[in-house]
Protein backbone atom coordinates (compact mmCIF):
# COMPACT_ATOMS: atom_id res chain seq x y z
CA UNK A 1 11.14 -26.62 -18.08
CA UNK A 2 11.28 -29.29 -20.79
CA UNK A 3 8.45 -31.11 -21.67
CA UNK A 4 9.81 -35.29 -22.56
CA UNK A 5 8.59 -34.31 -26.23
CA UNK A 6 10.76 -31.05 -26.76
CA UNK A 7 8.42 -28.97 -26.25
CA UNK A 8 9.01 -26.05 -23.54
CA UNK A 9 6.46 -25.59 -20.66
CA UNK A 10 5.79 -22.82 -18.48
CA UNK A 11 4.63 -23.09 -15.03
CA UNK A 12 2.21 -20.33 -13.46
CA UNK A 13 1.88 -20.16 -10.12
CA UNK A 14 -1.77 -20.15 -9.60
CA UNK A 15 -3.95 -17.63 -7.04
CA UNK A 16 -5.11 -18.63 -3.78
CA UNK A 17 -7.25 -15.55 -4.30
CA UNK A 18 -10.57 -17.40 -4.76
CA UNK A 19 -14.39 -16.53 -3.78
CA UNK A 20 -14.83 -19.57 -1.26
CA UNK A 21 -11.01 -18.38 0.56
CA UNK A 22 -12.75 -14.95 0.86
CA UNK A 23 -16.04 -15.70 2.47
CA UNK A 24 -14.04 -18.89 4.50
CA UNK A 25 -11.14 -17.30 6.25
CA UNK A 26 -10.52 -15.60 9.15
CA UNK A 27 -9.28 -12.18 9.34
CA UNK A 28 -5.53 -13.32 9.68
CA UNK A 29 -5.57 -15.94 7.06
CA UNK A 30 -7.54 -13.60 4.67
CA UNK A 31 -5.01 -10.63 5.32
CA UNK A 32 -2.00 -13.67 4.47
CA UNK A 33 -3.75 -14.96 1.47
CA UNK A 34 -3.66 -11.32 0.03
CA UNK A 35 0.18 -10.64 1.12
CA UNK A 36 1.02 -13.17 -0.93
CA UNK A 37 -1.61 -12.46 -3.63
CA UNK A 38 0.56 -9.22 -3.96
CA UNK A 39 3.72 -10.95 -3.09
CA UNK A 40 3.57 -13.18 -6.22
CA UNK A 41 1.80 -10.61 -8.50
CA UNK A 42 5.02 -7.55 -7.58
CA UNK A 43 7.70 -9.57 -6.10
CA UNK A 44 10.08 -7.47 -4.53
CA UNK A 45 8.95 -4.46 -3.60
CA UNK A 46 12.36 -2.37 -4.43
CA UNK A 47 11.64 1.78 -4.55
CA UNK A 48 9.26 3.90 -4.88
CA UNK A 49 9.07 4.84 -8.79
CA UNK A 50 9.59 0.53 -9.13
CA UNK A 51 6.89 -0.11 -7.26
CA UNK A 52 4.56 2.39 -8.86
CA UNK A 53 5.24 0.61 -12.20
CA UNK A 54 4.49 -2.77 -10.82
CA UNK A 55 1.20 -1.85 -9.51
CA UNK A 56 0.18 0.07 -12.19
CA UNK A 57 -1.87 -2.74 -13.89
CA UNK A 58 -2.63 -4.63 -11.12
CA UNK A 59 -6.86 -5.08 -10.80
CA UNK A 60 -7.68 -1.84 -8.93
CA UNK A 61 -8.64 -3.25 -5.68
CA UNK A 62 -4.99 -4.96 -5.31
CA UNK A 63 -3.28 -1.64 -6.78
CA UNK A 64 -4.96 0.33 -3.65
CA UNK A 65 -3.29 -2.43 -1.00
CA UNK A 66 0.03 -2.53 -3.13
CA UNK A 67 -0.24 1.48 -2.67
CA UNK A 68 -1.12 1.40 0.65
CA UNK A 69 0.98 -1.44 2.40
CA UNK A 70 4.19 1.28 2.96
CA UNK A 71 2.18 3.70 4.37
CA UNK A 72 0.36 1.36 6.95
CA UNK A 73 4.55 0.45 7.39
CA UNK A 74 5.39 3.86 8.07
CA UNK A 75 2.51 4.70 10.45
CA UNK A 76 3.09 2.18 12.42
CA UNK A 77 6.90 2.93 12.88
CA UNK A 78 7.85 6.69 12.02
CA UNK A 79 5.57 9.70 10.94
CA UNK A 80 4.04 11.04 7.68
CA UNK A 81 7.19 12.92 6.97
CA UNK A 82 9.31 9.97 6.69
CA UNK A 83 6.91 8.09 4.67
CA UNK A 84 7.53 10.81 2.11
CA UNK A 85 11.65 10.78 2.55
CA UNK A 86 11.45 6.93 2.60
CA UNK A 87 8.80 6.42 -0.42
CA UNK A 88 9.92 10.01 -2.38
CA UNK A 89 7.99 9.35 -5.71
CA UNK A 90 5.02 11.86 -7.07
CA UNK A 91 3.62 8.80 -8.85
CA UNK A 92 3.31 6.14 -6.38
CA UNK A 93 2.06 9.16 -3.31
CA UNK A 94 -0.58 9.64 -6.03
CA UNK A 95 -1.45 5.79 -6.30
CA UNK A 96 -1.38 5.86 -2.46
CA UNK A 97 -3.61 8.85 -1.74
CA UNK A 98 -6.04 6.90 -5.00
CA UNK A 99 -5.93 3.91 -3.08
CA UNK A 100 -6.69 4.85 0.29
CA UNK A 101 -9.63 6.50 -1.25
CA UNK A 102 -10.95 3.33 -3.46
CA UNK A 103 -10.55 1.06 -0.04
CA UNK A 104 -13.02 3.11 1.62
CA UNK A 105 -10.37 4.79 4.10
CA UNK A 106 -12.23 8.69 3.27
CA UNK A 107 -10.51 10.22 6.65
CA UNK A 108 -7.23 8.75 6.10
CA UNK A 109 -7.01 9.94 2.67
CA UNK A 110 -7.48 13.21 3.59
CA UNK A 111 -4.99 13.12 6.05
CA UNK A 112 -2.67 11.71 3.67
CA UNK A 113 -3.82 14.32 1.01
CA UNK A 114 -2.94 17.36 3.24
CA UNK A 115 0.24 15.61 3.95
CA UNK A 116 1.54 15.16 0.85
CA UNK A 117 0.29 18.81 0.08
CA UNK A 118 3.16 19.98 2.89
CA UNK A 119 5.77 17.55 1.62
CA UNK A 120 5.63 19.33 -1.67
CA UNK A 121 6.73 22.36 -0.20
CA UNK A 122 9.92 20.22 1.14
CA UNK A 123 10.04 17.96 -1.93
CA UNK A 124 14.31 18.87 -2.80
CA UNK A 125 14.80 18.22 1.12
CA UNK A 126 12.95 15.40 1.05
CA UNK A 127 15.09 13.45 -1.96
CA UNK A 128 17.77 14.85 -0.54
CA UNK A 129 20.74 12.19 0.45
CA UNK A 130 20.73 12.97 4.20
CA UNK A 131 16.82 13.94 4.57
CA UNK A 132 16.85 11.93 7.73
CA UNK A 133 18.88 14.31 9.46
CA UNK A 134 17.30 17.37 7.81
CA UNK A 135 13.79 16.15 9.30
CA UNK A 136 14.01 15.87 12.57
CA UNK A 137 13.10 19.24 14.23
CA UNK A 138 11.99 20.83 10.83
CA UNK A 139 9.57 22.53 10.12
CA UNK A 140 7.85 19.54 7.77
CA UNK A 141 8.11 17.38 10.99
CA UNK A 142 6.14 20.11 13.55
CA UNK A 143 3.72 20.50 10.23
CA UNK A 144 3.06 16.75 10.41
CA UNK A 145 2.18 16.77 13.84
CA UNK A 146 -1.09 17.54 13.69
CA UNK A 147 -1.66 15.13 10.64
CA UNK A 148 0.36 12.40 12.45
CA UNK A 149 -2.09 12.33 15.12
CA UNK A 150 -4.80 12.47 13.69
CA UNK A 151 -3.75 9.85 11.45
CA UNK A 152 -2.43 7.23 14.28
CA UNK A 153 -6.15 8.00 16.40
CA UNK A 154 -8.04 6.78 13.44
CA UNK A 155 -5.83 3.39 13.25
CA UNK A 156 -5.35 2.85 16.64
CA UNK A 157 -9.01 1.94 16.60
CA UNK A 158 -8.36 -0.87 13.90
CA UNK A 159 -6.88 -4.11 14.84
CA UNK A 160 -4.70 -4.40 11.75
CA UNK A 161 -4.22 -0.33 10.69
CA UNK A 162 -4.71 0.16 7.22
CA UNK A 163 -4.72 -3.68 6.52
CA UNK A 164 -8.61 -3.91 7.90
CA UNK A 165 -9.16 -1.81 4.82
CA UNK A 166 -7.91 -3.96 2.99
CA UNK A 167 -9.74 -7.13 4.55
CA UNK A 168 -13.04 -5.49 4.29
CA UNK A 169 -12.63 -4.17 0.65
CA UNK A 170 -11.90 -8.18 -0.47
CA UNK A 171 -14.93 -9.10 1.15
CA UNK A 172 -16.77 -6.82 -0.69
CA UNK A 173 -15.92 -6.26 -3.95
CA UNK A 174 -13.91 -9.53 -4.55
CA UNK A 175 -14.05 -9.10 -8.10
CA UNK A 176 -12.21 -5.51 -8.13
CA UNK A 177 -9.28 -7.80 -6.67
CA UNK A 178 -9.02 -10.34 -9.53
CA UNK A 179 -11.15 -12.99 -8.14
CA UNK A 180 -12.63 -14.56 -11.42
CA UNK A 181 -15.13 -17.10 -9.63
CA UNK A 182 -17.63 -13.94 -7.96
């Protein structure tokens, strides 16, 4: 944009992400203001290795729900296995398994830790171009099973699945999220 003097300004788009929205909003409007805290910091989420770049210097609170938000995604519609075929990146299952851990979600990280353990195994299959039809009925998907369920009983007792994680880890530590008013 040009300035009536010549001079070039930039606009920033600036956070929502405040201490008085975190202590003031509901649940819903919290988990929203956050979406599109991430939403403006990463854009477009694009694959896996892309995505682990663009989180990689987020604050570390916001890196663990950038991390996490596929796998809550994948839980709620597929399996374990397919989180690994659809997100099939060392790097970012790394940042995921880091950031379940910093949001508090112990259990579910070492759900997802044994998981990505048995994925390994599979890892060629996995990347392969027609995975999809390779896992169903393999022996990665009967492996899962266990994991899967124990997995989808821990978040069936959450109202939002991972994302309460996430709602209770802004509330308290809003400053590892890149609120600068704490």
């Amino acid at each position: 944009m040009q300035h009536a003097a010549g001079a070039e300004v930039i606009l920033h788009e600036v956070s929502a992400l405040t201490l008085k929205t975190i202590e003031s909003s509901s649940d819903d409007a919290l988990f929203a203001v956050l979406s599109k805290e991430l939403e403006r910091r990463i854009g477009r989420r694009g694959k896996a290795r892309e995505l682990a770049a663009k989180i990689r210097n987020l604050p570390i609170g916001l890196k663990a729900m950038a991390a996490t938000y596929e796998l809550d995604v994948s839980l709620a519609l597929d399996d374990l296995g397919w989180h690994f075929g659809n997100w099939h990146d060392h790097g970012l299952a790394e940042e995921t398994l880091r950031g379940l851990e910093e949001l508090g979600a112990a259990e579910l990280a070492e759900i997802f830790k044994a998981a990505f353990g048995l994925a390994i195994r599979y890892w060629n299959e996995l990347g392969s171009k027609n995975w999809t039809k390779w896992y169903n009925g393999s022996p990665l998907e009967k492996a899962m099973k266990p994991l899967n369920e124990k997995a989808w009983s821990i978040l069936k007792k959450n109202k939002t699945g991972i994302f309460d994680y996430w709602l209770a880890y802004a509330r308290k530590h809003p400053d590892r999220i890149g609120v600068v008013d704490a």
